[in-house]
N, C-alpha and C. Protein backbone atom coordinates (compact mmCIF):
# COMPACT_ATOMS: atom_id res chain seq x y z
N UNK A 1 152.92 70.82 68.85
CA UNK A 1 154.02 70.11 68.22
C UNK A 1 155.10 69.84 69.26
N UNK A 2 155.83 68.88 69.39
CA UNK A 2 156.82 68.16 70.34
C UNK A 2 157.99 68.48 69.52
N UNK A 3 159.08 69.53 70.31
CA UNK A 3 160.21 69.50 69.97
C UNK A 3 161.03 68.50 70.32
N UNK A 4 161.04 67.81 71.60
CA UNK A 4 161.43 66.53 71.92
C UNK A 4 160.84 66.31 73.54
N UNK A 5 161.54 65.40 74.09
CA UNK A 5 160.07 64.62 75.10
C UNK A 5 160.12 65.60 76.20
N UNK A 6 160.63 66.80 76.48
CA UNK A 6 160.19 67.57 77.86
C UNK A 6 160.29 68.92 77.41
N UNK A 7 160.46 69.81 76.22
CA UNK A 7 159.74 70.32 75.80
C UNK A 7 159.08 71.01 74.73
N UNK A 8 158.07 71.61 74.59
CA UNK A 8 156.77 71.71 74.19
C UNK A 8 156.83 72.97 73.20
N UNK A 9 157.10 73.17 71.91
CA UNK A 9 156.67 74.45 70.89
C UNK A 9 155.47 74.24 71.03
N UNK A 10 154.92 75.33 71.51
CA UNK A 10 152.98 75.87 71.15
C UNK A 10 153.09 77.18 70.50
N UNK A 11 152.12 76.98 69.95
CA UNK A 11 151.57 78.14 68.63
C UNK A 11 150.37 79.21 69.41
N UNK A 12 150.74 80.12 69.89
CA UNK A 12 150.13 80.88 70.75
C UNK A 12 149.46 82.25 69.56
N UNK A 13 148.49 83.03 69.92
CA UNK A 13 147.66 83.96 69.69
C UNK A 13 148.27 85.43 69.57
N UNK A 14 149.20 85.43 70.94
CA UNK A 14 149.63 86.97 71.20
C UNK A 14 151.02 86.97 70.98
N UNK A 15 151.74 85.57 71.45
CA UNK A 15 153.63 85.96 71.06
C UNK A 15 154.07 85.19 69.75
N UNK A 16 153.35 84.56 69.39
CA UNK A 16 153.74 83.14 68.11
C UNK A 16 153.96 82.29 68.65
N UNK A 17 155.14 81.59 68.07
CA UNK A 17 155.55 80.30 68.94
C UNK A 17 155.99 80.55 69.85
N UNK A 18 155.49 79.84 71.22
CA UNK A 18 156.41 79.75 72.58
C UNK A 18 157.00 78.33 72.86
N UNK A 19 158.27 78.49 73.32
CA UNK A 19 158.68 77.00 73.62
C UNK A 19 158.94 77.09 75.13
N UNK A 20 158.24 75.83 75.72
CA UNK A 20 158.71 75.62 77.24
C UNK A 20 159.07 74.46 77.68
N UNK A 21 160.22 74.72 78.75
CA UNK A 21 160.52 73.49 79.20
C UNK A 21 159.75 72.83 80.34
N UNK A 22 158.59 71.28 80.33
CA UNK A 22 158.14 70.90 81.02
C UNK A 22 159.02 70.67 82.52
N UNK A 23 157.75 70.50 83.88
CA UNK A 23 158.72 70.17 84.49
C UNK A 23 158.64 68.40 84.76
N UNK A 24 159.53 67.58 85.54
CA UNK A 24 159.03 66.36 85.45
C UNK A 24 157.84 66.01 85.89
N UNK A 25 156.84 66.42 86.40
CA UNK A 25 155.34 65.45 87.07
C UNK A 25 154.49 66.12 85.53
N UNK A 26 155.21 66.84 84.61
CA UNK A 26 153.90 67.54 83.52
C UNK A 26 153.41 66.66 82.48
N UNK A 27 152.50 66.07 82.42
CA UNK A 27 151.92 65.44 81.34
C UNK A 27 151.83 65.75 79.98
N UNK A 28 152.27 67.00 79.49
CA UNK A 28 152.76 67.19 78.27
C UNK A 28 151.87 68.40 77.92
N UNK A 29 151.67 68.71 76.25
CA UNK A 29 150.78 69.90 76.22
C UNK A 29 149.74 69.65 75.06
N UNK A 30 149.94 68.34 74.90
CA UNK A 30 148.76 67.80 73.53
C UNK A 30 147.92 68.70 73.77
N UNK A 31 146.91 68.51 74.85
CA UNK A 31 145.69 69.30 74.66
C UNK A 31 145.50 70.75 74.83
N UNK A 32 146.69 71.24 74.47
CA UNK A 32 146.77 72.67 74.22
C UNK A 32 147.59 73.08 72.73
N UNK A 33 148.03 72.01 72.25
CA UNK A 33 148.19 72.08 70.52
C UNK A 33 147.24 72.51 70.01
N UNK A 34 147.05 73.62 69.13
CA UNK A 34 146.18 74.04 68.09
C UNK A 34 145.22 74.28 68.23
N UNK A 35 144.89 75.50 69.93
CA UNK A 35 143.63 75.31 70.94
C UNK A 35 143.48 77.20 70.69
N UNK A 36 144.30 77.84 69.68
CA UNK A 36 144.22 79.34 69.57
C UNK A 36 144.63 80.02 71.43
N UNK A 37 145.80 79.96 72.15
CA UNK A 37 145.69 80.31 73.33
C UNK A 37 146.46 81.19 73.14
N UNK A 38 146.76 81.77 74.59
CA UNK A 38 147.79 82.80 74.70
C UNK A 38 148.87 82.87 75.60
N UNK A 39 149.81 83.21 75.63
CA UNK A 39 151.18 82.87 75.98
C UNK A 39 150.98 82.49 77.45
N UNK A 40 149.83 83.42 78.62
CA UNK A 40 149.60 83.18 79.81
C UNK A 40 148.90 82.13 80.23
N UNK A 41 148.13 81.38 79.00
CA UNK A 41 147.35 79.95 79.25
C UNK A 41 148.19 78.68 79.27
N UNK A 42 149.42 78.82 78.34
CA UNK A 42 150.01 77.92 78.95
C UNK A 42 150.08 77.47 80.10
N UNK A 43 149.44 76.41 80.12
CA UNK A 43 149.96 75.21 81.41
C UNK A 43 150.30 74.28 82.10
N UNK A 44 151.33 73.75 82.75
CA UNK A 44 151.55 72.26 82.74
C UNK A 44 151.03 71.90 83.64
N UNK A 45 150.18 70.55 83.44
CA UNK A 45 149.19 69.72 84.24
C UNK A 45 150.29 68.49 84.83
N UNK A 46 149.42 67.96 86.23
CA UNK A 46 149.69 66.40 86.56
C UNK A 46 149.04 65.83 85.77
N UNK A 47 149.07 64.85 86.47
CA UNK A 47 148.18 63.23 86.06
C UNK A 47 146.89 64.09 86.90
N UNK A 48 145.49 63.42 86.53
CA UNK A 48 144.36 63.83 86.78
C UNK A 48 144.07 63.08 88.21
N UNK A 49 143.72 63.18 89.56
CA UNK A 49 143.15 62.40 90.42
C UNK A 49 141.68 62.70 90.86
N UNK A 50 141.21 61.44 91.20
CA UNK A 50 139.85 61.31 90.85
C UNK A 50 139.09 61.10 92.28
N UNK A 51 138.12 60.96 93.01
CA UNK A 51 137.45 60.22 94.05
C UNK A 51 135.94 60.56 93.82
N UNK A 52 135.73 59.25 94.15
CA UNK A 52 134.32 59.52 94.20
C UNK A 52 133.82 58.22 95.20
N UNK A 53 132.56 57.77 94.79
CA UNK A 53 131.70 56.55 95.87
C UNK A 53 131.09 55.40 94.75
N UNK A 54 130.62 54.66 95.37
CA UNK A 54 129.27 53.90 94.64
C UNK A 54 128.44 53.37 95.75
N UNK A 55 126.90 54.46 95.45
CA UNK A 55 125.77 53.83 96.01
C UNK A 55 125.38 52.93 95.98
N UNK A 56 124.60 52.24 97.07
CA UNK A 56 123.79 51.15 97.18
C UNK A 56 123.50 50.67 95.64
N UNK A 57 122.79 51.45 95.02
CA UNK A 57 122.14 51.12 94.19
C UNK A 57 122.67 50.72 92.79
N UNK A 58 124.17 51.14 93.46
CA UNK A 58 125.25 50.99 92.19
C UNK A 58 125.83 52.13 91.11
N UNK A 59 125.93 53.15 91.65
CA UNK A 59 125.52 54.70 90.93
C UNK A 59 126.33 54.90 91.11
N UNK A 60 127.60 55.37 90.47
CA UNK A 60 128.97 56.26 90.68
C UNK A 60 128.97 57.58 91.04
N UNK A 61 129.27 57.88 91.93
CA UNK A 61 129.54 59.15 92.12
C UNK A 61 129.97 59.89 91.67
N UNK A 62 130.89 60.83 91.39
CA UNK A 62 131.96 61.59 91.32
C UNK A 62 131.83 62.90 91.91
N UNK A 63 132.66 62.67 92.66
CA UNK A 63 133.15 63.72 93.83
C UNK A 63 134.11 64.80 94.06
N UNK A 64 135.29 64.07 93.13
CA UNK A 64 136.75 65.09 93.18
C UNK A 64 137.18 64.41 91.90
N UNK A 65 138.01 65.77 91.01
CA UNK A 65 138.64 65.70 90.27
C UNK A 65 139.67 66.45 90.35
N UNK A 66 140.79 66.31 90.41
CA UNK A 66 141.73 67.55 90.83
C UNK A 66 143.60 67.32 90.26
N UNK A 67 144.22 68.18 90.00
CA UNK A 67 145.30 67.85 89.60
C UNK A 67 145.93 69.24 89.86
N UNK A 68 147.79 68.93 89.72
CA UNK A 68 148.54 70.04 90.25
C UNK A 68 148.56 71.13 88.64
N UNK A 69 148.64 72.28 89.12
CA UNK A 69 148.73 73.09 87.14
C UNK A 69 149.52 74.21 87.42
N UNK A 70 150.54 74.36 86.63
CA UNK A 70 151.22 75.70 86.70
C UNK A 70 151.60 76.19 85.82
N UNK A 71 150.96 77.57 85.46
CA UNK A 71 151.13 78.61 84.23
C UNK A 71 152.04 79.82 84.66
N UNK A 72 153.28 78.91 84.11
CA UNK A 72 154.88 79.62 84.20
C UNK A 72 154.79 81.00 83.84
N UNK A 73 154.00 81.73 82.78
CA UNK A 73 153.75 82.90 82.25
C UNK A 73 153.10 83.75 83.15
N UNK A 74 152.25 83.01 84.33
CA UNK A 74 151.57 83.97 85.39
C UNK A 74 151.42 83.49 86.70
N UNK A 75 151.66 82.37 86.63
CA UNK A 75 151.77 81.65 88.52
C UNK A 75 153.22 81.87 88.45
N UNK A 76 153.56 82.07 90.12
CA UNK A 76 154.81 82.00 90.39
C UNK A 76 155.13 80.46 91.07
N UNK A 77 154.08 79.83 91.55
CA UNK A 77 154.16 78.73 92.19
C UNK A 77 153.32 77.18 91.65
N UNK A 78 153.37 76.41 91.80
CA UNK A 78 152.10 75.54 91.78
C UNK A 78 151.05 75.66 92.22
N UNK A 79 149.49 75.45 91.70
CA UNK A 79 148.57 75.50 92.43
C UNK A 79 147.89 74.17 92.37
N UNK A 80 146.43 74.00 93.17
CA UNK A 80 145.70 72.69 92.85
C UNK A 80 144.61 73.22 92.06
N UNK A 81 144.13 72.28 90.51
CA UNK A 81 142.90 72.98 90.06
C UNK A 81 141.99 71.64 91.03
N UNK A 82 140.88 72.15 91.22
CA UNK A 82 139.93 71.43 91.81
C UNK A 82 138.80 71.60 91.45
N UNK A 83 138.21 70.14 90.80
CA UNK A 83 136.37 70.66 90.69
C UNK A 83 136.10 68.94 91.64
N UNK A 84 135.37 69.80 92.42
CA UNK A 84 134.55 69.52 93.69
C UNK A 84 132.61 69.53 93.29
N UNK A 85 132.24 68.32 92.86
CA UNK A 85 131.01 67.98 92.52
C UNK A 85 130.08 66.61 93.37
N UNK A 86 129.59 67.09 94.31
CA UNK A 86 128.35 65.93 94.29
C UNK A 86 126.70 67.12 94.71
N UNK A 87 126.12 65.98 93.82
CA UNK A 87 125.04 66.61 94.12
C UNK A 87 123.93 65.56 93.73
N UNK A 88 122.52 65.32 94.39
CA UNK A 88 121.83 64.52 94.45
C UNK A 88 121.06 64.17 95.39
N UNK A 89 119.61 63.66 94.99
CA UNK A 89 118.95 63.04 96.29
C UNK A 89 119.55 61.62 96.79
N UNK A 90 119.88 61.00 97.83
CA UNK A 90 120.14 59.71 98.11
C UNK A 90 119.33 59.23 98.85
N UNK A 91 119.54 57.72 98.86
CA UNK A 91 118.60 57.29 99.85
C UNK A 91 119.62 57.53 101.50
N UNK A 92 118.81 56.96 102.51
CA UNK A 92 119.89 57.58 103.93
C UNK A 92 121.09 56.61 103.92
N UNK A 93 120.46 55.33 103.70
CA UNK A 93 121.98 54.50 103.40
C UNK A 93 123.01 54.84 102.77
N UNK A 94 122.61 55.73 101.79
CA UNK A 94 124.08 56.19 101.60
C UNK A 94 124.80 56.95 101.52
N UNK A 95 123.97 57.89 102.61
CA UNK A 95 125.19 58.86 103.53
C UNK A 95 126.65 58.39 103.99
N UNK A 96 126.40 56.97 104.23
CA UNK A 96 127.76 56.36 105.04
C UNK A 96 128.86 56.04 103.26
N UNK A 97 128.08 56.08 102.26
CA UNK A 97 129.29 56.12 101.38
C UNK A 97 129.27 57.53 100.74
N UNK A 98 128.66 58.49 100.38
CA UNK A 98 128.72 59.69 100.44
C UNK A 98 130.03 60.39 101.64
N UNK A 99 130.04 59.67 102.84
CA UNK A 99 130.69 60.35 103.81
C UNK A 99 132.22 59.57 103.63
N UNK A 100 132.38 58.53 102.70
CA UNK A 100 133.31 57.95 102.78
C UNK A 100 134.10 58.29 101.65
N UNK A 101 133.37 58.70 100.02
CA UNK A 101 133.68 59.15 99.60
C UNK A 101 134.44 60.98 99.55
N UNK A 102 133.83 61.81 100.74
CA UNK A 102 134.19 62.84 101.23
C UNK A 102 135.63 62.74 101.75
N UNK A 103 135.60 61.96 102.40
CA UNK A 103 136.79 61.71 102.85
C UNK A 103 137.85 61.12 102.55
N UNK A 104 137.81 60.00 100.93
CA UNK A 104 138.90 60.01 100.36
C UNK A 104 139.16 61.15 99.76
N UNK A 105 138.45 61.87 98.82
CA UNK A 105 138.50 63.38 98.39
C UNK A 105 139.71 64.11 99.21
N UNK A 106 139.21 64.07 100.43
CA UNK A 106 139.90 65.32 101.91
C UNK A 106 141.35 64.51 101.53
N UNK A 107 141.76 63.14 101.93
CA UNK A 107 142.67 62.78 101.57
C UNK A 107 143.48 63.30 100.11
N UNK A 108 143.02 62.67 99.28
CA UNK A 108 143.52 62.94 97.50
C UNK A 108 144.22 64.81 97.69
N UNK A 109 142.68 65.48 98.04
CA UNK A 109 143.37 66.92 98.27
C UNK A 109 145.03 67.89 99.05
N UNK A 110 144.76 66.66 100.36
CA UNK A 110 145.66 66.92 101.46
C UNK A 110 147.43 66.14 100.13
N UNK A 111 147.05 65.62 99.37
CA UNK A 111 148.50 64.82 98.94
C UNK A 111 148.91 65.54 97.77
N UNK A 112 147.57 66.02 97.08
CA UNK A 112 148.08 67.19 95.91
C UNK A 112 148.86 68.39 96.80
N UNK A 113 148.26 68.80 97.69
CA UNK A 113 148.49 69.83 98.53
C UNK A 113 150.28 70.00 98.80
N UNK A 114 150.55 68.42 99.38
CA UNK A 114 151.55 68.43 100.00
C UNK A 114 152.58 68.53 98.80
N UNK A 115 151.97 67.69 97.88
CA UNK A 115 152.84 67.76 96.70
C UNK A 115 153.37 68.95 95.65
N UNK A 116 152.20 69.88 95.83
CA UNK A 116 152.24 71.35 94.94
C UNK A 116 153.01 72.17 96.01
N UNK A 117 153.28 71.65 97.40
CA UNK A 117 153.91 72.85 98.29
C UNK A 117 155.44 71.68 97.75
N UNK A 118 156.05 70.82 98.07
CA UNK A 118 157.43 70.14 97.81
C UNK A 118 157.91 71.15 96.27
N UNK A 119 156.70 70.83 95.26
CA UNK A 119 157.68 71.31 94.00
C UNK A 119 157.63 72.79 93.75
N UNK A 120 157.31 73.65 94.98
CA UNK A 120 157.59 75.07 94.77
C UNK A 120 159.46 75.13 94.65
N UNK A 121 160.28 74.38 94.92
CA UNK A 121 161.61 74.03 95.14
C UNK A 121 161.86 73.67 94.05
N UNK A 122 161.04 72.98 93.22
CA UNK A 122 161.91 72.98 91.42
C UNK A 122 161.65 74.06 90.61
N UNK A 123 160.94 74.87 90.78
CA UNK A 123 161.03 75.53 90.25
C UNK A 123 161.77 76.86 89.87
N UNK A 124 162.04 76.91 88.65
CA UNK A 124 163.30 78.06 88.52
C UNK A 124 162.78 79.31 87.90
């Protein structure tokens, strides 16, 4: 439930209601409305970033999914969640987009990175 636009009453398991104040990059807590959690699962997410490739053959990859998350109840800082997935036979041609896709990934990572170390400073 939305007490108003930054922050968030959730209906938690172990304390009752907890109310928190988002910080600005947090995408809100919809998908933790009415999910039975507990006061330490709270967490505020980024925006989701994505990388992946497309093979020769026209096949999407997906490679990186990753976003900044911080659970005020038990992180003291920001962290990056990261799921890191390829897997598959390819043909050799497309090692060179496999390797290209790797490397926007390395990028995407290196900017969450930089970004979860800047907002250790908003936080109070």
């Amino acid at each position: 439930m939305i007490a108003e636009p930054r922050r968030w009453a959730l209906e938690t398991i172990d304390h009752g209601t907890v109310t928190v104040e988002c910080p600005p990059w947090c995408i809100g807590h919809g998908w933790q409305v009415g999910g039975g959690i507990g006061r330490n699962d709270i967490t505020h997410r980024s925006v989701r970033v994505k990388a992946g490739t497309v093979t020769d053959d026209d096949r999407w990859l997906p490679m990186l999914a990753a976003n900044i998350s911080w659970a005020p109840f038990r992180e003291l800082v920001p962290v990056i969640s990261l799921v890191l997935d390829a897997e598959g036979d390819f043909q050799a041609e497309d090692g060179r987009h496999v390797a290209e896709g790797l490397r926007l990934a390395a990028i995407r990572v290196e900017a969450l990175a930089t970004e979860a170390i800047r907002l250790r400073g908003e936080i109070k």
